[in-house]
C-alpha atoms as a PDB file:
ATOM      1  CA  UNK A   1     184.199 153.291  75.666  1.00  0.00           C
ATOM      2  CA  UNK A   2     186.651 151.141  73.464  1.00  0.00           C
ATOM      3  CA  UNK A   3     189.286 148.725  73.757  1.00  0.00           C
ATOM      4  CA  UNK A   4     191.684 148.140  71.162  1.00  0.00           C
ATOM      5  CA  UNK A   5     193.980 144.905  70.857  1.00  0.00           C
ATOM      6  CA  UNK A   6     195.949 143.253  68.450  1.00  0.00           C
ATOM      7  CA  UNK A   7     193.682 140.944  66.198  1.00  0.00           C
ATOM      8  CA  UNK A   8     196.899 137.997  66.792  1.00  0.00           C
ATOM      9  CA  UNK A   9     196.587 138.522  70.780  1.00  0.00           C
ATOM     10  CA  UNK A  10     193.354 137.524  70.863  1.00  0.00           C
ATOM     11  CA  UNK A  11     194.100 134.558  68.800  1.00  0.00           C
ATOM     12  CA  UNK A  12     196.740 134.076  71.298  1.00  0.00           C
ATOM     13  CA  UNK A  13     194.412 134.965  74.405  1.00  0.00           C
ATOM     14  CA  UNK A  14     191.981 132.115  72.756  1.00  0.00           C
ATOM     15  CA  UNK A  15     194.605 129.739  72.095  1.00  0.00           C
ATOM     16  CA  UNK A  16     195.755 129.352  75.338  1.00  0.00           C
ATOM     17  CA  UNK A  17     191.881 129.116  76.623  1.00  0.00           C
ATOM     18  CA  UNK A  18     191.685 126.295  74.468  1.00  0.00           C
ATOM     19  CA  UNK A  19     194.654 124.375  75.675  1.00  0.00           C
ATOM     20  CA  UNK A  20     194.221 125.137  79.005  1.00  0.00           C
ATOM     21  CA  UNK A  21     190.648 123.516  78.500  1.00  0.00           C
ATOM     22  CA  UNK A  22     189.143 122.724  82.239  1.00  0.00           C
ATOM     23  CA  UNK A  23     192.153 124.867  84.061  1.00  0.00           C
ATOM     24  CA  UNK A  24     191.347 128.162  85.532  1.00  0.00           C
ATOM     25  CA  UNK A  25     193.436 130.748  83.290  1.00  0.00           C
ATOM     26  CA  UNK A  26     193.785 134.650  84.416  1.00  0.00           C
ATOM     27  CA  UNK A  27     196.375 136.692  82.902  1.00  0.00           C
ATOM     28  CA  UNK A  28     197.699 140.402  82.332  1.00  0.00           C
ATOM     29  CA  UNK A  29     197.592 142.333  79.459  1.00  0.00           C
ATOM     30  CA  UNK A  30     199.865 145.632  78.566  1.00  0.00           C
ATOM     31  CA  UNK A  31     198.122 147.911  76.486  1.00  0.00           C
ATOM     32  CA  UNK A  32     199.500 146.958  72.784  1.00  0.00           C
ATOM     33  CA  UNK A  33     201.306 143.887  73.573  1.00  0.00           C
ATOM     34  CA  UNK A  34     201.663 140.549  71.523  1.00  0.00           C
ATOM     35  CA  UNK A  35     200.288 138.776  74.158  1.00  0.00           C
ATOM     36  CA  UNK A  36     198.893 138.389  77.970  1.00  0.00           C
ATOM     37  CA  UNK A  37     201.359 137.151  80.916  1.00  0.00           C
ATOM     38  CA  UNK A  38     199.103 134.220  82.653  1.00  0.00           C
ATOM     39  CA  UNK A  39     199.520 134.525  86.421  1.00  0.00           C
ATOM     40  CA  UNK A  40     197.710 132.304  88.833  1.00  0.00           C
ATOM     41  CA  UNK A  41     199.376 133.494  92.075  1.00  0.00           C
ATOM     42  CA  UNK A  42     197.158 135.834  93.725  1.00  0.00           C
ATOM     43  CA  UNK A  43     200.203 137.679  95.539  1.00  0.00           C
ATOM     44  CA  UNK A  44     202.168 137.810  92.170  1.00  0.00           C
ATOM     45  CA  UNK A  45     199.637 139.238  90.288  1.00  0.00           C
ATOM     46  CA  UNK A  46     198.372 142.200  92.442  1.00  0.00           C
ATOM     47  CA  UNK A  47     202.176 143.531  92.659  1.00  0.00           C
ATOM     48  CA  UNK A  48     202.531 143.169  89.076  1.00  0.00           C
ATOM     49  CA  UNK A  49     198.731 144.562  88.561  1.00  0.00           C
ATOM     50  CA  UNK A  50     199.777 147.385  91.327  1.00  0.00           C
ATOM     51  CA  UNK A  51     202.739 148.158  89.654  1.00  0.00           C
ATOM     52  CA  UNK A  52     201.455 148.263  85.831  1.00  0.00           C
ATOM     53  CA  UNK A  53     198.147 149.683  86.716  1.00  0.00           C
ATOM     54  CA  UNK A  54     197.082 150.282  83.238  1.00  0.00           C
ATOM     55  CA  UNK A  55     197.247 146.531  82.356  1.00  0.00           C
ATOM     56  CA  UNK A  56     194.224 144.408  81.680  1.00  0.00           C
ATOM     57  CA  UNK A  57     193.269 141.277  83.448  1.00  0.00           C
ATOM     58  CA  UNK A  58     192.467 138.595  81.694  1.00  0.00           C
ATOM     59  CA  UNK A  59     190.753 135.565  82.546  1.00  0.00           C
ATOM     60  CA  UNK A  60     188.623 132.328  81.589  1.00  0.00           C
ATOM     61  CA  UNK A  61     185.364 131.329  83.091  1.00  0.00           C
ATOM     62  CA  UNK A  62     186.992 128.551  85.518  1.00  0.00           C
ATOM     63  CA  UNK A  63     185.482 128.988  89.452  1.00  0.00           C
ATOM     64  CA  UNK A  64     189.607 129.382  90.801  1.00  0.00           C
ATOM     65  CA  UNK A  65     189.813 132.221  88.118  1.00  0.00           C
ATOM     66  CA  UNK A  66     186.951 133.554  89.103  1.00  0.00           C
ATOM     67  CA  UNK A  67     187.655 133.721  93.181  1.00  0.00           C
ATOM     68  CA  UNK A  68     191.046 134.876  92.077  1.00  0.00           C
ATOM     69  CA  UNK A  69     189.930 137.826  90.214  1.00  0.00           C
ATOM     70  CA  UNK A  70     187.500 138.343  92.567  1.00  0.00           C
ATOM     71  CA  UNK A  71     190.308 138.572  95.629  1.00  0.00           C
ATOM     72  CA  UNK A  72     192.263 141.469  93.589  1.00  0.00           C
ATOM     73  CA  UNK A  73     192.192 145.166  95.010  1.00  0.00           C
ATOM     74  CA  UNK A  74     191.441 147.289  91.994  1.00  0.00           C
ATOM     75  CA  UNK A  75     190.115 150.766  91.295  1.00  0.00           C
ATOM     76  CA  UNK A  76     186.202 150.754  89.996  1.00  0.00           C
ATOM     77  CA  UNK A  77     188.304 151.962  86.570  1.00  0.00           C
ATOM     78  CA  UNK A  78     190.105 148.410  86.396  1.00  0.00           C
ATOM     79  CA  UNK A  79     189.121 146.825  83.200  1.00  0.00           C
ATOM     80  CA  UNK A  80     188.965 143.364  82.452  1.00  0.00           C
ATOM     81  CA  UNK A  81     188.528 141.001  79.383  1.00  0.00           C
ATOM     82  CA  UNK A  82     186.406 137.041  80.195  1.00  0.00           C
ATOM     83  CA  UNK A  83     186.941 134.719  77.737  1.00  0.00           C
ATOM     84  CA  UNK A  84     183.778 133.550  77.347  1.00  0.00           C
ATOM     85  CA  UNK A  85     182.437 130.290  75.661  1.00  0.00           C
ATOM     86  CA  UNK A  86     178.901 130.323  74.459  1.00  0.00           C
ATOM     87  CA  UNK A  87     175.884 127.524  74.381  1.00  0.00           C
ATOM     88  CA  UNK A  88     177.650 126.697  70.910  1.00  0.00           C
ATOM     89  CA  UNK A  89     181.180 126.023  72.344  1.00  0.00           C
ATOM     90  CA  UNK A  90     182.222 129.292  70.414  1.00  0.00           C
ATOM     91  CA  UNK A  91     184.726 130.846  72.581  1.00  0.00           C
ATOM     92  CA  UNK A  92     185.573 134.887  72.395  1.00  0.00           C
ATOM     93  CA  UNK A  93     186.356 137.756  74.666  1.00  0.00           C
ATOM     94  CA  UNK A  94     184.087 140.292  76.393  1.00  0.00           C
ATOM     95  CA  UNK A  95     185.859 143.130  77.462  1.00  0.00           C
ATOM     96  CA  UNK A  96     184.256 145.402  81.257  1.00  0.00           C
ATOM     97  CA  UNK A  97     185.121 147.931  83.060  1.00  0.00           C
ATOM     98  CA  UNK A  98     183.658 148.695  86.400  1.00  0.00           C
ATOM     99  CA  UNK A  99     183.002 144.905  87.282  1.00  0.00           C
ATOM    100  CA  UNK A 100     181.835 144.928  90.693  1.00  0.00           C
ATOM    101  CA  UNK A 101     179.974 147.984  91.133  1.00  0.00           C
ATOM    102  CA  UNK A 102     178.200 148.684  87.556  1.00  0.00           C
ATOM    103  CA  UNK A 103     179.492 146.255  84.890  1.00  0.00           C
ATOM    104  CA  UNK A 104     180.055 148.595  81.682  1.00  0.00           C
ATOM    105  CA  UNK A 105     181.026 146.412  78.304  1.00  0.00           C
ATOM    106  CA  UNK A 106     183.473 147.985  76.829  1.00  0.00           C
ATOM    107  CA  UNK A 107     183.753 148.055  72.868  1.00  0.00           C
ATOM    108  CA  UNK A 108     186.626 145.647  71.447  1.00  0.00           C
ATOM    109  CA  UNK A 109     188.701 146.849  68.584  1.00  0.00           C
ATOM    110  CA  UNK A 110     190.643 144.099  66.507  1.00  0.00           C
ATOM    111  CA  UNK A 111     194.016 145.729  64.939  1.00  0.00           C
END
């Protein structure tokens, strides 16, 4: 399975990771958009999630993003992209589906 986002989002998606440094970051993410919509209230972002449920959730690698994404209701179909940051300091985005009951990496396509 494949995931396909604009090669300047994820320069955006990165950006923000990087400015955000030590802050917990989660975020949603319209299928072809410019860019995500960071959200840290967990109310706010299940009715937006529920109400665009094709939208991606976004988020860094920060324990309160973590517990937050973790809190969400979402179908086993959900997919979600961690920014993650490697032993180098390299930061870049792994996109799953299926996180909590069989983690599935999904493919991520660069327009």
């Amino acid at each position: 399975m494949t995931l396909t986002i604009q090669r300047s989002c994820s320069y955006r998606i990165i950006t923000r990771a990087v400015n955000l440094e030590a802050q917990p970051l989660v975020a949603l993410l319209m299928p072809g958009a410019a860019d995500c919509e960071p959200c840290l209230d967990q109310h706010q972002l299940q009715v937006s999630l529920d109400a665009r449920p094709e939208a991606v959730v976004v988020y860094n690698q920060h324990a309160d993003a973590f517990a937050l994404v973790d809190r969400l209701t979402v179908p086993d179909s959900q997919v979600f992209i961690e920014i993650r940051q490697d032993t180098k300091g390299v930061l870049g985005l792994h996109a799953i589906s299926n996180r909590n009951t069989s983690p599935q990496t999904l493919e991520l396509i660069y327009q």
